[in-house]
C-alpha atoms as a PDB file:
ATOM      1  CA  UNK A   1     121.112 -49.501 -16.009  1.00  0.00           C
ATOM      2  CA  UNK A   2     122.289 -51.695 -18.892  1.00  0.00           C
ATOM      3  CA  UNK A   3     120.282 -50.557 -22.212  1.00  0.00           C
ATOM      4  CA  UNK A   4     120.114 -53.743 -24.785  1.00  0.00           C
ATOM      5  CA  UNK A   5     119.947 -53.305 -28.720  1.00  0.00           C
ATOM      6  CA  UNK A   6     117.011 -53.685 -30.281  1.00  0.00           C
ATOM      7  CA  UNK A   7     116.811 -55.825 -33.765  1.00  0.00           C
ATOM      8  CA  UNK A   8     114.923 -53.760 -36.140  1.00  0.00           C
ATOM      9  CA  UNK A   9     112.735 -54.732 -38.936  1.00  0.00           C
ATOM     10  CA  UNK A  10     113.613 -56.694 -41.203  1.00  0.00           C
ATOM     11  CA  UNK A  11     116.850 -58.472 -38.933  1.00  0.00           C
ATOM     12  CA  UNK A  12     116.582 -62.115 -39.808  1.00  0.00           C
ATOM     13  CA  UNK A  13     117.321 -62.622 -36.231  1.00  0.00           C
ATOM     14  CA  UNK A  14     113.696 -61.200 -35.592  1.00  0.00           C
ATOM     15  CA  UNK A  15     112.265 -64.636 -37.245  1.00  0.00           C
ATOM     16  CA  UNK A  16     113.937 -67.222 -34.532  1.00  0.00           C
ATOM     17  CA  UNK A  17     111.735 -69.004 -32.526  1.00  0.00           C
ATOM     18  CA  UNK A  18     112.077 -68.274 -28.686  1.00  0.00           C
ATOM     19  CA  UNK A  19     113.255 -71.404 -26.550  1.00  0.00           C
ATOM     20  CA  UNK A  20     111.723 -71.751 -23.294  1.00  0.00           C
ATOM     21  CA  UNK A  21     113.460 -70.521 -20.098  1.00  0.00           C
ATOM     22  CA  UNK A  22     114.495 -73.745 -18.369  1.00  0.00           C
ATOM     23  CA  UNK A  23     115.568 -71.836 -15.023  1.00  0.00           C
ATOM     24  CA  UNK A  24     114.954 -68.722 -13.462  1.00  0.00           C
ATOM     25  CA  UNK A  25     118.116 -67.316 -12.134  1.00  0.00           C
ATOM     26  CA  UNK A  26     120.312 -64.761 -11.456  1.00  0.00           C
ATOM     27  CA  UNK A  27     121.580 -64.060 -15.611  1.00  0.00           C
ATOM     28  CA  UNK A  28     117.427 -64.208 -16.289  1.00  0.00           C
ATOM     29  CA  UNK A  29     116.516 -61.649 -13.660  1.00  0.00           C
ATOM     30  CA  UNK A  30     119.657 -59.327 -15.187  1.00  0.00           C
ATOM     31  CA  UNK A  31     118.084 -59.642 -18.220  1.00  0.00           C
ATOM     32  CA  UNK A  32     114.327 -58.738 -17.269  1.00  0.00           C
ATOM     33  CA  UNK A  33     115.526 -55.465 -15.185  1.00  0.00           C
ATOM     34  CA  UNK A  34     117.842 -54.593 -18.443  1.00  0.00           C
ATOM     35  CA  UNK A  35     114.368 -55.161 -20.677  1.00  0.00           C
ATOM     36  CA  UNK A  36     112.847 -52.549 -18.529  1.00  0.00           C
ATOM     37  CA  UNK A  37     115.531 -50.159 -18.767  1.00  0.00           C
ATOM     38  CA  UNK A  38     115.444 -50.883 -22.371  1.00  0.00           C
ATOM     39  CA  UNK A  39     111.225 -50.432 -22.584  1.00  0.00           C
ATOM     40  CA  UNK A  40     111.494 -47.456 -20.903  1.00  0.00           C
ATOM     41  CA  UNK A  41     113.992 -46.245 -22.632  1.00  0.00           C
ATOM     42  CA  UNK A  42     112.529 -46.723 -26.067  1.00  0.00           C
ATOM     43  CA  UNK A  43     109.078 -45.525 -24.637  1.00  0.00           C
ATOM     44  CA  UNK A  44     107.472 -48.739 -25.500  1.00  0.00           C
ATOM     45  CA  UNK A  45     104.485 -50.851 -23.570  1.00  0.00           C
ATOM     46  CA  UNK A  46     106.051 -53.940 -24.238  1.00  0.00           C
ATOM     47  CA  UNK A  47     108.976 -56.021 -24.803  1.00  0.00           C
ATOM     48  CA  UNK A  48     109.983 -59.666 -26.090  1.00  0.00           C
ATOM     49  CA  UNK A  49     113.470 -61.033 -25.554  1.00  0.00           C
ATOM     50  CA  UNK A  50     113.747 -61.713 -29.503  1.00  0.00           C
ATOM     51  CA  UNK A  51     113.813 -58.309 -29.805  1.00  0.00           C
ATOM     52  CA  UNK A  52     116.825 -58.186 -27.867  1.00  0.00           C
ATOM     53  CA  UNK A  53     118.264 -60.710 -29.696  1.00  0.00           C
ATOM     54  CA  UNK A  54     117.941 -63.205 -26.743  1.00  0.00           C
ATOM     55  CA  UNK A  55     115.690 -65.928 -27.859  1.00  0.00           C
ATOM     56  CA  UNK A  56     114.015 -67.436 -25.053  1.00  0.00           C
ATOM     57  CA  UNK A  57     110.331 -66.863 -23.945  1.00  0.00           C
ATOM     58  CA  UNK A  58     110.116 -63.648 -22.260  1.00  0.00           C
ATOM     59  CA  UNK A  59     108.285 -60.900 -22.299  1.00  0.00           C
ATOM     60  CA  UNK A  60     108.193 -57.782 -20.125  1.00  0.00           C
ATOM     61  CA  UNK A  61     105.611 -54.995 -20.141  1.00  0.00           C
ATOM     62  CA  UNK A  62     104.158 -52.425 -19.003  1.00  0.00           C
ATOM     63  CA  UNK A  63     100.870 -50.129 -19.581  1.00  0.00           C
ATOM     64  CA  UNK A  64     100.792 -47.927 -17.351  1.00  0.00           C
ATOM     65  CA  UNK A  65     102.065 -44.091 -17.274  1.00  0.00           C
ATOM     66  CA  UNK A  66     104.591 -44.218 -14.853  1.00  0.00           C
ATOM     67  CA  UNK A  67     106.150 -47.608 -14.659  1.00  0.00           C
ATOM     68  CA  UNK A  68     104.164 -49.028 -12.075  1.00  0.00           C
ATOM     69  CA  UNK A  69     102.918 -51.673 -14.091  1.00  0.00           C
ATOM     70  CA  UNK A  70     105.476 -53.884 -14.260  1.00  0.00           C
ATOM     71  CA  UNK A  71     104.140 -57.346 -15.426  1.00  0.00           C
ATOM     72  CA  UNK A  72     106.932 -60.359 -16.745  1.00  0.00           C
ATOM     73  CA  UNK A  73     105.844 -63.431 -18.190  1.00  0.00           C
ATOM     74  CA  UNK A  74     108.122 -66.082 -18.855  1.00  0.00           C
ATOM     75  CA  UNK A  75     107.011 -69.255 -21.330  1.00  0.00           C
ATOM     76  CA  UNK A  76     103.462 -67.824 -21.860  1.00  0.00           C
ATOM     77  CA  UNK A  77     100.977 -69.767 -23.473  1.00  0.00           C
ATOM     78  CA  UNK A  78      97.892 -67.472 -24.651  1.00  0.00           C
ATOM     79  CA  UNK A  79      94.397 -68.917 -25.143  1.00  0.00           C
ATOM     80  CA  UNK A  80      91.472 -67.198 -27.014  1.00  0.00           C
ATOM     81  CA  UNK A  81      88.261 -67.057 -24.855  1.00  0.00           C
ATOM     82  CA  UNK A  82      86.173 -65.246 -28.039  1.00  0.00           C
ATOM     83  CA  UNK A  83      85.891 -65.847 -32.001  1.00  0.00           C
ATOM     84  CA  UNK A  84      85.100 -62.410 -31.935  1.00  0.00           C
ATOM     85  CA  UNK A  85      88.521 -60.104 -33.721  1.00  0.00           C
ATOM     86  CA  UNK A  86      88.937 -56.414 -33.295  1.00  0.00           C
ATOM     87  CA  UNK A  87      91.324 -54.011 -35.079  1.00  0.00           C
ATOM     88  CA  UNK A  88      94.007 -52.626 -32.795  1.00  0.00           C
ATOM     89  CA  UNK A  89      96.428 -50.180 -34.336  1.00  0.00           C
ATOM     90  CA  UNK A  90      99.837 -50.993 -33.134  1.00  0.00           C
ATOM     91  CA  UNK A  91     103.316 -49.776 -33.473  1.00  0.00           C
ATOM     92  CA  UNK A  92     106.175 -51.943 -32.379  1.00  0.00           C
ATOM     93  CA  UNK A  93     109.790 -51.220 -31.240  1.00  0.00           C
ATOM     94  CA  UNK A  94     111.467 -53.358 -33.632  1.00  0.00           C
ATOM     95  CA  UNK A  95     109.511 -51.497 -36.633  1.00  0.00           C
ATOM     96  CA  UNK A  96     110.324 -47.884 -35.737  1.00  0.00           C
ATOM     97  CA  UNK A  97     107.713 -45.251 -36.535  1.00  0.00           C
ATOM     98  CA  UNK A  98     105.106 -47.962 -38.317  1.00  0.00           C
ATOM     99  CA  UNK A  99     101.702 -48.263 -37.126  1.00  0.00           C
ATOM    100  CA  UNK A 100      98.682 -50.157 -38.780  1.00  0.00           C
ATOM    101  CA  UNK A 101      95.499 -52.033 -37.673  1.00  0.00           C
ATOM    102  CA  UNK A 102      95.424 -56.160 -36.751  1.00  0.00           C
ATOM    103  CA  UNK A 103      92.881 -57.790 -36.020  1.00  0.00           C
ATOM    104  CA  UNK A 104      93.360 -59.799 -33.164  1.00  0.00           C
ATOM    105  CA  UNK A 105      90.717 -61.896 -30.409  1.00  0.00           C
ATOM    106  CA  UNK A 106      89.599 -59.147 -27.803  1.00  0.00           C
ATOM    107  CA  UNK A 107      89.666 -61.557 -25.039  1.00  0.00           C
ATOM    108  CA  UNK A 108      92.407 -63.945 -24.077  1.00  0.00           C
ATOM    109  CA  UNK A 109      93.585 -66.536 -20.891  1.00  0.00           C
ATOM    110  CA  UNK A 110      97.476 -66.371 -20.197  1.00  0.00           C
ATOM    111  CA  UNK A 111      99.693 -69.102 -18.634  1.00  0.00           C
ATOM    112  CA  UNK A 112     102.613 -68.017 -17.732  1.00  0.00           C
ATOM    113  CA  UNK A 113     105.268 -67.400 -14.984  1.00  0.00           C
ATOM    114  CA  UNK A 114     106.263 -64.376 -13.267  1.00  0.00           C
ATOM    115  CA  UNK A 115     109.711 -62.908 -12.522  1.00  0.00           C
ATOM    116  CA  UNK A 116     110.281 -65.404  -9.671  1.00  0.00           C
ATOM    117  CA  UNK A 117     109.295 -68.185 -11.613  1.00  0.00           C
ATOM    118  CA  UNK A 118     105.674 -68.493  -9.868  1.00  0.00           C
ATOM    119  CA  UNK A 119     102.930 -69.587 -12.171  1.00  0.00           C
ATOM    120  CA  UNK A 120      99.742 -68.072 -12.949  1.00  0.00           C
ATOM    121  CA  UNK A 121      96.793 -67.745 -15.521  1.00  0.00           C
ATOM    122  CA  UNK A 122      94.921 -64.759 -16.220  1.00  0.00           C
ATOM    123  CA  UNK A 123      92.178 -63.908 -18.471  1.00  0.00           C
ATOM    124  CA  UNK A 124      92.636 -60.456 -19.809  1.00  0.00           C
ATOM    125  CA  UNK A 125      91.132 -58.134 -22.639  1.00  0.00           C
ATOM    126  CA  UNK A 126      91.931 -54.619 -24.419  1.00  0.00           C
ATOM    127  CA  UNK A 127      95.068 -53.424 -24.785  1.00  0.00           C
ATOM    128  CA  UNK A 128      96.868 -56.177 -22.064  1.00  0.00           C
ATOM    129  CA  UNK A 129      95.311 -58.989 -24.788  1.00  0.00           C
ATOM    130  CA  UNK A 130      96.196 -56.901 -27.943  1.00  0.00           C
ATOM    131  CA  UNK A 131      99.717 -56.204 -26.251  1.00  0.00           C
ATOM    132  CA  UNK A 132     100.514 -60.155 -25.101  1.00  0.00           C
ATOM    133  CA  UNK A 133      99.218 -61.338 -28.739  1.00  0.00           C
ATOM    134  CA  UNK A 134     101.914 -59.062 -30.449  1.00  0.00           C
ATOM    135  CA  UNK A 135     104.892 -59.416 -28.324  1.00  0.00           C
ATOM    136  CA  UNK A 136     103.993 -63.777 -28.875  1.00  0.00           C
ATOM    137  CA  UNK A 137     104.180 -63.150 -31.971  1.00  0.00           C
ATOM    138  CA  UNK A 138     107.428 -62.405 -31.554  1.00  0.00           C
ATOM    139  CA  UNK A 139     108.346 -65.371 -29.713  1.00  0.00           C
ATOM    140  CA  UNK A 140     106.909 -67.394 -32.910  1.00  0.00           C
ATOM    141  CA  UNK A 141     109.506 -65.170 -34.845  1.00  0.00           C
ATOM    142  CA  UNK A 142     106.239 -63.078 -36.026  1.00  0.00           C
ATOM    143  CA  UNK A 143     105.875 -59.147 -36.769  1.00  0.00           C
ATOM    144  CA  UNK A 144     103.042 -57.485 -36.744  1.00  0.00           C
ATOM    145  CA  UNK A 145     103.607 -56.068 -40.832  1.00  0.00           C
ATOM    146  CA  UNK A 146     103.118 -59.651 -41.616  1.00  0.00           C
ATOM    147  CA  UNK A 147      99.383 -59.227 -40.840  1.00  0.00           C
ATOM    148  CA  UNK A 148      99.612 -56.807 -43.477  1.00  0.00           C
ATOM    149  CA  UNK A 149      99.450 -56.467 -47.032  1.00  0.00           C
ATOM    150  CA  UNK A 150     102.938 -56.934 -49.218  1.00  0.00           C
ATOM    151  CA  UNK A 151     102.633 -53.040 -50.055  1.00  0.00           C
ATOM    152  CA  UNK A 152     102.314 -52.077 -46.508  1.00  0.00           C
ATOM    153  CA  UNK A 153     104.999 -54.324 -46.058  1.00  0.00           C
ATOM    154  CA  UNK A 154     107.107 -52.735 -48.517  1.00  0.00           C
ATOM    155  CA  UNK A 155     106.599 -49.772 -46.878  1.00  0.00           C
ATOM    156  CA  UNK A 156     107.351 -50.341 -43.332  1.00  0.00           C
ATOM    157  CA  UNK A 157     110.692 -51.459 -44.407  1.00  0.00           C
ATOM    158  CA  UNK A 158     111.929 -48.437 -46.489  1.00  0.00           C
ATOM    159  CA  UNK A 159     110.140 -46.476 -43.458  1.00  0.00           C
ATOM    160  CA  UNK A 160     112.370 -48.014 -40.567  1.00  0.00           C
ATOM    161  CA  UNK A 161     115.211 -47.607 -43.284  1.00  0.00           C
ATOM    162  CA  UNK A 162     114.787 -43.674 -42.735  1.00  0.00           C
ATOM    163  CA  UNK A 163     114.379 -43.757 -39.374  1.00  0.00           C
ATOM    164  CA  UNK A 164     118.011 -45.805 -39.115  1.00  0.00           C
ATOM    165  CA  UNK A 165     119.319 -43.403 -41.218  1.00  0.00           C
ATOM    166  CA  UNK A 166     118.086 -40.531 -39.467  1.00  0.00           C
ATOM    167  CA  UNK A 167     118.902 -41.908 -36.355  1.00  0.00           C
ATOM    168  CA  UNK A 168     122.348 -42.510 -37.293  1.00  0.00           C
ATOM    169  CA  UNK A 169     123.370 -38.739 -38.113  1.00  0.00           C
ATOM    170  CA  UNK A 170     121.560 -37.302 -35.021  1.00  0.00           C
ATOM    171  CA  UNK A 171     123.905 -40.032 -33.237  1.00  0.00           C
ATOM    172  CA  UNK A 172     126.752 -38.830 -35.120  1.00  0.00           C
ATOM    173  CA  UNK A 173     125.824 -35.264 -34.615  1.00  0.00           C
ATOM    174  CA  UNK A 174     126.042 -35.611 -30.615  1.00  0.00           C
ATOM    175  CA  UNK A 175     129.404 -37.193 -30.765  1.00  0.00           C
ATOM    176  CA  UNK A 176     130.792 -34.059 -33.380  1.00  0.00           C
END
């Protein structure tokens, strides 16, 4: 189990555009099973490999309550299907203890490929279109505080600040 850093708000690094993967191979696959262990880790729903500080297109995820779920999609291409936005509140790994409401389509098609590099499309709403929509973003080098206003903004970051700090000393605290 290899557990990968996560960037945290506001990393420059978080604002690089994700390459595509050219080739599916052994170093990719390493890298998807370490973004589980990482997901899981962090209790998240889903990952990008920006966050990791790996910027390619790829995304893992996965809804469900006991990691059963496991869904990988590697250069995704989302579609809208509606005009019709709904706000979501979401919460992200990279912005630590932040949640607020985006509006984002409800309904959505995905391109992508899988793990083993085997194309599909899927059309998909809820939380699976709210959840692909943020972690692109991410691949565009896009957070989901930039949907909001510049005091939210403002906010978030001297929030994940704390939660560095505080972080930090309970690390320290173990190793004492």
């Amino acid at each position: 189990m290899a557990l990968l850093p996560i960037l945290s708000y506001p990393d420059p690094k978080l604002r690089t555009i994700a390459q595509p993967v050219k080739e599916i191979n052994e170093d990719i696959k390493t890298l998807i099973k370490d973004m589980f262990d990482t997901l899981y880790d962090a209790k998240g729903i889903g990952l990008a490999a920006s966050q990791v500080d790996r910027h390619i297109q790829l995304i893992v995820m996965d809804l469900s309550d006991d990691k059963s779920g496991q869904r990988v999609f590697i250069n995704p291409k989302i579609t809208p299907l509606v005009e019709d936005k709904k706000p979501y509140e979401e919460g992200c790994l990279s912005v630590p203890e932040v949640y607020d409401e985006v509006e984002r389509p409800t309904k959505v098609r995905i391109d992508a490929l899988d793990g083993e590099g085997h194309a599909f499309s899927e059309e998909v709403e809820g939380l699976l279109a709210v959840c692909i929509q943020h972690e692109m973003d991410h691949l565009n080098g896009v957070l989901f505080v930039d949907y909001l206003s510049g005091l939210k903004q403002s906010r978030a970051r001297e929030k994940v600040r704390k939660v560095l700090k505080q972080r930090e000393k309970q690390l320290e605290a173990v190793k004492a």
